[in-house]
Protein backbone atom coordinates (compact mmCIF):
# COMPACT_ATOMS: atom_id res chain seq x y z
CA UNK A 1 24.56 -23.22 51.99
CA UNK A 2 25.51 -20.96 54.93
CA UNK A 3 23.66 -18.35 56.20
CA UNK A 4 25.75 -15.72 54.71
CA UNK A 5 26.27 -16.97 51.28
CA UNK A 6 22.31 -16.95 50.58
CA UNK A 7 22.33 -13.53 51.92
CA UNK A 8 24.90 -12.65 49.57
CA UNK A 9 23.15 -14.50 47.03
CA UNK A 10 19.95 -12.51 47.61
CA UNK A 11 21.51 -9.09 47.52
CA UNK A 12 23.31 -9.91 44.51
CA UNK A 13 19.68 -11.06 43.29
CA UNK A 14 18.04 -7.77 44.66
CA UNK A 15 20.95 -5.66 43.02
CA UNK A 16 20.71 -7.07 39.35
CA UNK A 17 16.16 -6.80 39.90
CA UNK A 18 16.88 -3.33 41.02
CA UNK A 19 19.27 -2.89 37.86
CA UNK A 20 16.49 -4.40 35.38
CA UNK A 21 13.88 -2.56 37.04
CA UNK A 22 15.58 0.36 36.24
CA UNK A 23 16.72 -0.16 32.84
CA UNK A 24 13.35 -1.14 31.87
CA UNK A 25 12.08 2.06 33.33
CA UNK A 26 14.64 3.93 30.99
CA UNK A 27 13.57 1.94 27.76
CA UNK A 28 9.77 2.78 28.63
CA UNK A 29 10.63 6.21 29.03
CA UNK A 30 12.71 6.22 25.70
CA UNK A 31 9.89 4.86 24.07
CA UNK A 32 7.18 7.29 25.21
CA UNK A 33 9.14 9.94 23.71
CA UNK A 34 9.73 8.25 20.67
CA UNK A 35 5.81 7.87 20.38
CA UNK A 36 5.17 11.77 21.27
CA UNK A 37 7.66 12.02 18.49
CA UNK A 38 5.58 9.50 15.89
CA UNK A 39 2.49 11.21 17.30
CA UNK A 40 3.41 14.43 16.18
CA UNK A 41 4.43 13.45 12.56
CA UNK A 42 1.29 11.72 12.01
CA UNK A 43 -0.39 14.95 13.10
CA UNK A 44 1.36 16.62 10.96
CA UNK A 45 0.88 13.91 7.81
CA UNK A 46 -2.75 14.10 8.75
CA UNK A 47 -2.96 18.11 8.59
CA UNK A 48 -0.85 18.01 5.09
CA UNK A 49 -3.14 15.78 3.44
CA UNK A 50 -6.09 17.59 5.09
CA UNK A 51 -4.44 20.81 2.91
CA UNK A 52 -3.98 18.98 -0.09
CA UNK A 53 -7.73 17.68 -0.06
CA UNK A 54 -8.61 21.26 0.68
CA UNK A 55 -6.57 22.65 -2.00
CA UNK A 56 -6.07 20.09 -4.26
CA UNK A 57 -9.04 17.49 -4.47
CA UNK A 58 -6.77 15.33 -4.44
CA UNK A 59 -6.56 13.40 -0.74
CA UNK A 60 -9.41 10.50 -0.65
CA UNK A 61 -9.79 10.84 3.09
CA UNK A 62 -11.78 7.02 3.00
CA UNK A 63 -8.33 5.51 2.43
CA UNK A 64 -6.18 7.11 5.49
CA UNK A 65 -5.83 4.51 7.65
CA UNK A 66 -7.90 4.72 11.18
CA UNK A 67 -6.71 5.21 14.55
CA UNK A 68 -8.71 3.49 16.97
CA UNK A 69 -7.91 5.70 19.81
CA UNK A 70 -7.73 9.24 17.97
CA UNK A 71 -8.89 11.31 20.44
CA UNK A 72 -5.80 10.90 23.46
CA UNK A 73 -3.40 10.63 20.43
CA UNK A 74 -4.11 14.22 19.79
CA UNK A 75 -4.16 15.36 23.30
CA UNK A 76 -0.79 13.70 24.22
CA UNK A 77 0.76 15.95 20.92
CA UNK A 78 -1.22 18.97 22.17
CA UNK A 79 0.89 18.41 25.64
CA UNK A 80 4.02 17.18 23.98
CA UNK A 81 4.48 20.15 21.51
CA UNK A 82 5.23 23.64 21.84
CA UNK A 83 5.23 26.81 19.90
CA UNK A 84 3.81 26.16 16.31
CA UNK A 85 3.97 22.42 16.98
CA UNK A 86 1.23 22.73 19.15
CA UNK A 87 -1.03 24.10 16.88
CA UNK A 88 -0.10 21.28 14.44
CA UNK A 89 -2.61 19.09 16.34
CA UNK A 90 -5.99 21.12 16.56
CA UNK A 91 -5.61 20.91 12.97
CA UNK A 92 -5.10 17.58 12.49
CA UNK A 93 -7.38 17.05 14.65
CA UNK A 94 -10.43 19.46 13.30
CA UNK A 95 -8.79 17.01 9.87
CA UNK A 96 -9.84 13.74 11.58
CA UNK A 97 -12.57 14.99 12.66
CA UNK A 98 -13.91 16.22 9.24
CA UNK A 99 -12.29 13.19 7.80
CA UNK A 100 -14.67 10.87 10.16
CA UNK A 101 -18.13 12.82 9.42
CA UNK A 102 -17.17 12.21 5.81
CA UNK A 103 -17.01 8.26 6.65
CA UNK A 104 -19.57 8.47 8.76
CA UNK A 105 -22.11 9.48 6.35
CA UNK A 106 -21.17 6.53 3.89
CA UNK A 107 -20.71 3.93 6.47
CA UNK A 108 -17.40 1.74 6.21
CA UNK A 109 -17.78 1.43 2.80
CA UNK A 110 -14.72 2.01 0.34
CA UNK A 111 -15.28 4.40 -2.30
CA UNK A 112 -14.51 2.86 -5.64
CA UNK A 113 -11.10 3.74 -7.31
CA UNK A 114 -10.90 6.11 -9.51
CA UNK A 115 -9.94 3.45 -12.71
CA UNK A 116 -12.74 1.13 -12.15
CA UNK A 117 -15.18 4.74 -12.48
CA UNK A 118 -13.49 5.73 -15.66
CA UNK A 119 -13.86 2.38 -16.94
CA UNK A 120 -17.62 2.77 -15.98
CA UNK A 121 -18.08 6.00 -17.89
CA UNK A 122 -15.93 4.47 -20.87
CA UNK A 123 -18.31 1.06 -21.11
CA UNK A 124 -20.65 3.89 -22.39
CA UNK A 125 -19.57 4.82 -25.19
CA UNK A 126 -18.29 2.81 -28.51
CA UNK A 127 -16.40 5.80 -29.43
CA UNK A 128 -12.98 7.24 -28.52
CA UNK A 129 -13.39 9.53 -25.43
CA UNK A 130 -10.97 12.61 -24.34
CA UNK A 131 -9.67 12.37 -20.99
CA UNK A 132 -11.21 15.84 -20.01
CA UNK A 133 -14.46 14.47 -21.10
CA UNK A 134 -14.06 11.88 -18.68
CA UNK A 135 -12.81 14.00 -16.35
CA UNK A 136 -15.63 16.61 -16.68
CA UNK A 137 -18.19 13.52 -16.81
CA UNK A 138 -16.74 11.61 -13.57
CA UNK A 139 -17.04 15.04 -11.20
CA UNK A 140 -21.18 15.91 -12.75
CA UNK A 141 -21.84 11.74 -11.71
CA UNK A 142 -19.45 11.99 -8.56
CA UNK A 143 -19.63 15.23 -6.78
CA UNK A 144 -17.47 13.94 -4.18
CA UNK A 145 -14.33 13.61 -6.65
CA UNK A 146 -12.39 16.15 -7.62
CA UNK A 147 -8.92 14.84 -9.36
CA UNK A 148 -6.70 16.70 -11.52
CA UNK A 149 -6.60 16.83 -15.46
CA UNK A 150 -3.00 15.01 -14.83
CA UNK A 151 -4.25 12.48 -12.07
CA UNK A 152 -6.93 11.37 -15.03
CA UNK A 153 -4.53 11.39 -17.35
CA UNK A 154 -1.90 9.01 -15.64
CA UNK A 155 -5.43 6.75 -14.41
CA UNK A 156 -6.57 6.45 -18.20
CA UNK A 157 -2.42 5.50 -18.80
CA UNK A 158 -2.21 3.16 -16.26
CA UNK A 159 -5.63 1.11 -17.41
CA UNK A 160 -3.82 1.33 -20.92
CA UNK A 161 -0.84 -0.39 -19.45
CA UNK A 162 -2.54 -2.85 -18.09
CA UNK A 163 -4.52 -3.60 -20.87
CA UNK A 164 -8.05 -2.51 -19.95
CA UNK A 165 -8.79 0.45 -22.60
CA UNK A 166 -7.27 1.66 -25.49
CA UNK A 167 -5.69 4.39 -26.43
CA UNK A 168 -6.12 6.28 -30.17
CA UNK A 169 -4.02 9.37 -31.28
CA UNK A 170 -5.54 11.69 -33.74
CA UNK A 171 -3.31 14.38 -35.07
CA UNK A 172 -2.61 16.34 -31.17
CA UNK A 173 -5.14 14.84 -29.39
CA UNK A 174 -5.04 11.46 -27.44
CA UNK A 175 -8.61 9.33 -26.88
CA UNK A 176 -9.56 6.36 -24.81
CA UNK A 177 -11.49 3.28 -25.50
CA UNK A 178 -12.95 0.44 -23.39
CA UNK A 179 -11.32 -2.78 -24.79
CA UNK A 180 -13.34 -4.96 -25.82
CA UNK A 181 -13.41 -8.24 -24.09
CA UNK A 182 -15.78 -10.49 -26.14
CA UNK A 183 -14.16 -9.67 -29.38
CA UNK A 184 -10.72 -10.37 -30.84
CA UNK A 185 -9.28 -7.36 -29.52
CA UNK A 186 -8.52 -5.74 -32.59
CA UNK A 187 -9.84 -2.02 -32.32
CA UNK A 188 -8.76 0.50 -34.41
């Protein structure tokens, strides 16, 4: 190999390095806005749910998933937004931190779902329940859960679908049973 082929071999080498290095600066810059983009939606997620808790009851902020590094997440969306999108973030992030005290104070712990407590409160009685009794009894044992007549409603459904309590109609009202596992199953 002469001494000017390997030097044209090396610029050529030099030219496509120089070429890579800056399409991989491109990508990285590509996907930095892409994740101010993805930061901002979940800011945004995170404020709507905080409203619909607020509002609604009906958020359980134990299940939203965790971000282990929450607090430059928010500052990067603080600096990426502008206008009304930056006050997206404060909120989201006065959200997470609410939403943290609240899982603070009961550790890592899940909070049971809300079928396995209605089952609870059913196992105590042997007869038919109405799902605003339940409803009424789950928030006086639970202070902490607040879901809608209609969430209840399609709970107590769902553990009928799947076979775990029963259902009874008399004349316009509709009552819920545990089912009974020792017996035969025939109740009613």
């Amino acid at each position: 190999m002469t001494s000017q082929s390997a030097a044209t071999l090396r610029s050529r080498y030099v030219e496509q390095a120089a070429s890579d290095l800056e399409e991989n600066r491109r990508r990285q810059q590509e996907l930095a806005q892409r994740m101010a983009v993805l930061k901002q939606e979940e800011a945004l997620l995170a404020d709507i749910l905080n409203l619909a808790e607020r509002y609604e009851g009906f958020a359980d902020a134990s299940r939203l998933p965790e971000q282990s590094k929450d607090e430059p997440a928010t500052a990067r969306t603080k600096r990426a937004g502008a206008g009304s999108a930056a006050r997206r973030p404060a909120s989201a992030k006065a959200a997470a931190a609410g939403g943290k005290a609240g899982a603070g104070a009961k550790g890592t712990s899940r909070r049971p779902l809300l079928g396995d407590l209605l089952t609870d409160l059913l196992r105590g009685y042997d007869e038919p329940r109405l799902a605003k009794e339940l409803r009424e009894e789950l928030m006086e044992k639970h202070p902490d859960r607040h879901p809608t007549p209609q969430v209840v409603r399609n709970t107590l459904e769902a553990l009928v679908a799947k076979g775990r309590i029963q259902r009874h109609k008399q004349q316009r009202s509709v009552m819920y049973t545990l089912v009974e596992t020792g017996t035969g199953g025939s109740a009613d």
